[in-house]
Protein backbone atom coordinates (compact mmCIF):
# COMPACT_ATOMS: atom_id res chain seq x y z
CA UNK A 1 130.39 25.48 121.45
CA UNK A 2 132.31 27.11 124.58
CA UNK A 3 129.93 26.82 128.07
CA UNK A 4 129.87 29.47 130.85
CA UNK A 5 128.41 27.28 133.63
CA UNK A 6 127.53 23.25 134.66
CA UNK A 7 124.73 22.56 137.41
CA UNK A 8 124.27 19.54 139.07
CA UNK A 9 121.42 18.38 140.99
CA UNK A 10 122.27 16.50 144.44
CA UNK A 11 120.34 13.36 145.66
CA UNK A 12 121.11 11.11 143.24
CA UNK A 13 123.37 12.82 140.86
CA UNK A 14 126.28 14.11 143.29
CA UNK A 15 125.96 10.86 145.25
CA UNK A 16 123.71 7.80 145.57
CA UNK A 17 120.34 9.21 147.90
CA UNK A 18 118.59 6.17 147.90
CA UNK A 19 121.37 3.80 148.85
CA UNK A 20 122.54 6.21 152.04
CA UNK A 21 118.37 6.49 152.70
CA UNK A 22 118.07 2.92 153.46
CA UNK A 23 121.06 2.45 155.23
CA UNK A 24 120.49 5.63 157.61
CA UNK A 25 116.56 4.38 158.37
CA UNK A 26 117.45 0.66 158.51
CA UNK A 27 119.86 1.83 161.23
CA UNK A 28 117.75 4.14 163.03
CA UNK A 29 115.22 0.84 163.12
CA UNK A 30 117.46 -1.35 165.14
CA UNK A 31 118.28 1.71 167.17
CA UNK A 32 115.18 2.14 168.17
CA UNK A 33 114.96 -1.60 168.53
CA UNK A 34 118.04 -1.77 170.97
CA UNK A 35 116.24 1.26 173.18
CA UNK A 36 113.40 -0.87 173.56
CA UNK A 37 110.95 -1.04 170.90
CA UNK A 38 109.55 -4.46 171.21
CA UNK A 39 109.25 -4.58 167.12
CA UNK A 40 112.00 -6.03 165.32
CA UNK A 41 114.00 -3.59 162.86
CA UNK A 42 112.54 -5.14 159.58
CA UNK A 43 109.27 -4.81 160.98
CA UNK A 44 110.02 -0.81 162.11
CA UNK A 45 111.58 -0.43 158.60
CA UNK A 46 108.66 -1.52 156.63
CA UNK A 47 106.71 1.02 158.78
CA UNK A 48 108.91 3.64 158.34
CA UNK A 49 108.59 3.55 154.58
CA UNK A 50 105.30 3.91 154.55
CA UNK A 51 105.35 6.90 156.62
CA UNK A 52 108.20 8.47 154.13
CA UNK A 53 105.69 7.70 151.25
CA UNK A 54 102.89 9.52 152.58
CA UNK A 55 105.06 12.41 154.52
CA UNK A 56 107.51 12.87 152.02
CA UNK A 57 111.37 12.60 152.52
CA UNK A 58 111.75 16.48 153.59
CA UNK A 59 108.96 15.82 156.24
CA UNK A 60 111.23 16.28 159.62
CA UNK A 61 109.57 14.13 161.96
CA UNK A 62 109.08 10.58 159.92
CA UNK A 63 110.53 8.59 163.23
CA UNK A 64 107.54 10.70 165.51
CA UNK A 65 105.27 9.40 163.50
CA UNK A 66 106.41 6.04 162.99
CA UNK A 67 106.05 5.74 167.07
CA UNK A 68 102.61 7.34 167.26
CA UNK A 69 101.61 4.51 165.09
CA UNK A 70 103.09 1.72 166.83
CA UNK A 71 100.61 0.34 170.19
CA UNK A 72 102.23 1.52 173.25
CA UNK A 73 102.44 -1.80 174.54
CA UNK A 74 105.41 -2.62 172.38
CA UNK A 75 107.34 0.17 174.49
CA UNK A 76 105.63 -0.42 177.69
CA UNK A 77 107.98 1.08 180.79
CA UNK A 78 110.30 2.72 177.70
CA UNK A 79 110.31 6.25 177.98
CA UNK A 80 109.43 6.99 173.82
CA UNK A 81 112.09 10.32 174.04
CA UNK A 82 114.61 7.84 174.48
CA UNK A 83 113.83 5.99 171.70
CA UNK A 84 113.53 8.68 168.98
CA UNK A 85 116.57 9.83 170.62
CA UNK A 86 118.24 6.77 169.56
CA UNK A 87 117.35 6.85 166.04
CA UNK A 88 118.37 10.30 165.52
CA UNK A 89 121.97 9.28 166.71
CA UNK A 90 121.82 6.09 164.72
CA UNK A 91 120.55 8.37 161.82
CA UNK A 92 123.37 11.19 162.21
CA UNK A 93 125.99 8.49 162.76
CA UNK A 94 125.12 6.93 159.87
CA UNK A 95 125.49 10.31 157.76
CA UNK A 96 129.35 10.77 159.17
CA UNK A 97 130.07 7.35 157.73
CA UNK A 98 128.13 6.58 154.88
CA UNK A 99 126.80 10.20 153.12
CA UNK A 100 129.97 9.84 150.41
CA UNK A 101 129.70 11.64 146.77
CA UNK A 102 130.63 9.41 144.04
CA UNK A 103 133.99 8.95 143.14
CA UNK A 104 134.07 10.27 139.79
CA UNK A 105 131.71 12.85 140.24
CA UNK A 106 134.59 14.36 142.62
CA UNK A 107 137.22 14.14 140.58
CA UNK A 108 135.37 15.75 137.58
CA UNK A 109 134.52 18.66 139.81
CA UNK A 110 138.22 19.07 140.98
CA UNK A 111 139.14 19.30 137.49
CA UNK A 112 136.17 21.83 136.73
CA UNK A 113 137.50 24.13 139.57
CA UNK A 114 140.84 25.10 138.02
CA UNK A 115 138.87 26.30 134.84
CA UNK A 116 136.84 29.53 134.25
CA UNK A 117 133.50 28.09 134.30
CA UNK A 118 131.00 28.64 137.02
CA UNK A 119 129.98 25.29 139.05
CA UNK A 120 126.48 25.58 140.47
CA UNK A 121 124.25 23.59 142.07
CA UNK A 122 120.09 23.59 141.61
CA UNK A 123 118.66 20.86 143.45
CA UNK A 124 115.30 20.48 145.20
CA UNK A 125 114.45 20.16 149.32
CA UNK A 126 114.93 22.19 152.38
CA UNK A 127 117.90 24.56 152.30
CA UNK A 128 119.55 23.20 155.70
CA UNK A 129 119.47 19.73 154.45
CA UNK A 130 120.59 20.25 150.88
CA UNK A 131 123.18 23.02 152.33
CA UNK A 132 124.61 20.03 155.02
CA UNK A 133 124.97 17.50 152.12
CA UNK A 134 127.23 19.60 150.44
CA UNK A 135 129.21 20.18 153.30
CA UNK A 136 129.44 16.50 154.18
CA UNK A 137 129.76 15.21 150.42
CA UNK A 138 132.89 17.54 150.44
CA UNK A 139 131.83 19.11 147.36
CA UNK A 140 131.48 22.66 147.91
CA UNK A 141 135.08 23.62 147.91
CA UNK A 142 134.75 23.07 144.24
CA UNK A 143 131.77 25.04 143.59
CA UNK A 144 130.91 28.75 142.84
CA UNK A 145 129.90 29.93 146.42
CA UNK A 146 127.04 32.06 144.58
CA UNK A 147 125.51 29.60 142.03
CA UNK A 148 123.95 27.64 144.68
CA UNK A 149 119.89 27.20 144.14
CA UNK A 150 118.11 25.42 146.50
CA UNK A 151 113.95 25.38 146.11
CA UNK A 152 113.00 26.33 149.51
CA UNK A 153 115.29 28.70 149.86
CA UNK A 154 114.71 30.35 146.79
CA UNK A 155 110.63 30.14 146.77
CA UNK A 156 110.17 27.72 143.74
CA UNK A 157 110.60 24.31 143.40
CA UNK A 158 111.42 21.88 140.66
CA UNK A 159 109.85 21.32 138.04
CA UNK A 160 108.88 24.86 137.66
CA UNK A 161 111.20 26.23 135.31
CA UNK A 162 111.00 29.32 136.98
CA UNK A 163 114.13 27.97 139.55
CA UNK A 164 116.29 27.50 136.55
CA UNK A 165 115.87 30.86 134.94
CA UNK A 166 116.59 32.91 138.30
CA UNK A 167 120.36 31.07 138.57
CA UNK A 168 120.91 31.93 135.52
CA UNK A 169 119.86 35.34 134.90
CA UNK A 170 120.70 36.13 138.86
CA UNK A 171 124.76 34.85 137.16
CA UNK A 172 123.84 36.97 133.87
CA UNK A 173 124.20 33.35 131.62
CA UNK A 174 122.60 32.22 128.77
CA UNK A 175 120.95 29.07 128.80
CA UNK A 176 122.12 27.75 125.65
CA UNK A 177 125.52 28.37 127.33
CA UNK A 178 124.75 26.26 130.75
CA UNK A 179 124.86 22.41 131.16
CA UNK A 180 122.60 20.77 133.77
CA UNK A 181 122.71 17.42 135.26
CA UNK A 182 120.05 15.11 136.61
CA UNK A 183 118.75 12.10 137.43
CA UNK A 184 115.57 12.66 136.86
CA UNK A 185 113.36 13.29 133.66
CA UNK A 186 110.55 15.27 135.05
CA UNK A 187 112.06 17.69 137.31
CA UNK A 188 115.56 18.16 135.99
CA UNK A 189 115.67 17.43 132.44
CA UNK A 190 112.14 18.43 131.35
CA UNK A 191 112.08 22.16 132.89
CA UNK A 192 115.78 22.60 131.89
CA UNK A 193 115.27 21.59 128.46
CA UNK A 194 112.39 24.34 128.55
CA UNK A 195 114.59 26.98 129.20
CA UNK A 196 117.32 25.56 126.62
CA UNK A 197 120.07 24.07 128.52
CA UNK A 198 122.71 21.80 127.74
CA UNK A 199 120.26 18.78 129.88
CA UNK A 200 122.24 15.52 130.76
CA UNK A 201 120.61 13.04 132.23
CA UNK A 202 122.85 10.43 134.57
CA UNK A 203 121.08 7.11 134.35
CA UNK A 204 123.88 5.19 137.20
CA UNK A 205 121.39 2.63 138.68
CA UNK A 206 119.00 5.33 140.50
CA UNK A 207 115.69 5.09 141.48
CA UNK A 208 114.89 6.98 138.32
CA UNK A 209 116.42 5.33 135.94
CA UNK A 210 113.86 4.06 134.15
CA UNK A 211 110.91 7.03 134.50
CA UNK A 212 110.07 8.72 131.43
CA UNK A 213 110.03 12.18 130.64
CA UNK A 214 108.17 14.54 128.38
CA UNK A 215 111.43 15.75 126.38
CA UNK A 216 114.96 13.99 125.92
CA UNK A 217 117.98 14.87 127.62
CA UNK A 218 120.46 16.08 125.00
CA UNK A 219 122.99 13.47 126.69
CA UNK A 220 122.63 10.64 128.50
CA UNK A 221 125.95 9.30 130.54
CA UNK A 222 126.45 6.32 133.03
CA UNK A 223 129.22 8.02 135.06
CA UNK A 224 130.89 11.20 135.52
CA UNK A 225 133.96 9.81 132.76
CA UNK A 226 131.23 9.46 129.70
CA UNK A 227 130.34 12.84 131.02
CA UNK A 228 134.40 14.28 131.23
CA UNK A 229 134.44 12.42 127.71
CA UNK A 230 131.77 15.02 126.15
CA UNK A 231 132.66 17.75 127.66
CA UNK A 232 135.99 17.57 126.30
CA UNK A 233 135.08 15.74 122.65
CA UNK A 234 132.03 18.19 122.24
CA UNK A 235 132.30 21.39 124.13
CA UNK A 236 136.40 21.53 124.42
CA UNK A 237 137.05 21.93 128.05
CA UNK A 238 140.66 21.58 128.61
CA UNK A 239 140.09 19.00 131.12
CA UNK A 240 142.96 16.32 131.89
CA UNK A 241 143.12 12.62 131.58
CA UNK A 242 142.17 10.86 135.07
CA UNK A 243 144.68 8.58 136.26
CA UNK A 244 144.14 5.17 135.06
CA UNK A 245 141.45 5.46 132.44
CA UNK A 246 143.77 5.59 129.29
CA UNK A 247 141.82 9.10 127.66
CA UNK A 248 139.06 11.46 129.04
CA UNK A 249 136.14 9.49 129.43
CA UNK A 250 137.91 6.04 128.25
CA UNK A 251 136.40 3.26 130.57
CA UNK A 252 133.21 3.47 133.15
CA UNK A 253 134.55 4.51 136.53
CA UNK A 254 132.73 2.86 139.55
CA UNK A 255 131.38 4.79 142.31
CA UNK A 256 132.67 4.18 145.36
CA UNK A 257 133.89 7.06 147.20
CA UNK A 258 137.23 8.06 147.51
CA UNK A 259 136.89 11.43 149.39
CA UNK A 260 135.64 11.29 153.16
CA UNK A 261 132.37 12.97 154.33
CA UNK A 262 132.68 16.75 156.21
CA UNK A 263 131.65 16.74 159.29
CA UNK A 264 129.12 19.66 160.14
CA UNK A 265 127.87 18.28 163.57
């Protein structure tokens, strides 16, 4: 079977969302800490996930209203800008050093650029954020500029299965011709396997990992090699060998990453 076009999804399929999430709020805690919050950072970081459970992760002001629900008197003579102020930096500092794609997934991509196959991304949350983590990952140099979905941006989010059918009839591709790739079984695999897609579901350690779904992805890979492996054994992309691995796909690659983050501050 020859394919036209792969999707990804971001958080937690380009890169590892949950990982960078703790590290970025635990910082922001001990920021905040350091400005003057009389709490200590474990105690702010419990706190803080609650308010990211009931808010939401795209909510915009999760450090507001982790200090309107702290007493004042831990803060006393503090002024509080000053301390949201501080875990914003922390927060933003924390993106330049630790928001990294993985490894793999990178050098899969690279490869995917030089052929004639459209690279597209269709990932859920708020078109500035998803737009900067594509910037810093250092991943859209390797994409097709115009096969970038994003829900909020677009007016539909996942797992409607309307937001898969506009990128591909807005690209003129069929389905059956497209491969998507997700984390997660309700609102990647489940909608794209609706519309017929090639569905592959990346099962690396996530948060997800073990969630069940209402269909089966038609794949299932650990890494970005088992994926370069079946794209080349079963769909006969002329992709090369990576260094190292002995064979497309040929050993689990790790995830580290090699490629540093983009700036966009």
């Amino acid at each position: 079977m020859s394919l036209d076009a792969i999707f990804f999804d971001v958080d937690d399929t380009l890169f590892s969302t949950s990982e960078f999430a703790e590290k970025a709020r635990f910082a922001s805690c001990a920021a905040m800490h350091r400005a003057g919050l009389k709490l200590e950072p474990q105690v702010l970081m419990d706190e803080l996930r609650e308010v990211v459970s009931e808010f939401s992760s795209n909510y915009d002001h999760h450090f507001d209203q982790l200090l309107r629900r702290i007493p004042k008197r831990h803060y006393k003579g503090v002024n509080p800008a000053i301390i949201l102020a501080a875990a914003v930096i922390a927060y933003h500092d924390t993106k330049i050093r630790e928001l990294v794609p993985y490894a793999d997934a990178i050098r899969l991509l690279e490869d995917l650029a030089r052929l004639d196959l459209v690279r597209g991304i269709i990932s859920n949350g708020l078109t500035i954020k998803q737009a900067e983590k594509l910037l810093r990952l250092g991943v859209y140099p390797y994409l097709t500029p115009t096969a970038i979905y994003i829900s909020e941006q677009i007016g539909i989010n996942k797992p409607n299965v309307k937001l898969y059918r506009r990128a591909c009839s807005d690209l003129n591709l069929k389905p059956s011709r497209c491969v998507y790739v997700g984390d997660h079984p309700t609102r990647d695999i489940d909608p794209a396997n609706t519309l017929g897609m090639i569905t592959v579901r990346l099962r690396s350690g996530g948060r997800h990992d073990g969630a069940p779904g209402q269909t089966a992805a038609r794949h299932e890979v650990r890494d970005y090699e088992e994926l370069r492996a079946i794209l080349v054994q079963q769909y006969g992309l002329p992709l090369p060998t990576t260094a190292g691995d002995g064979g497309a796909g040929a050993g689990a690659a790790t995830h580290p990453a090699a490629a540093a983050p983009v700036p966009v501050d």
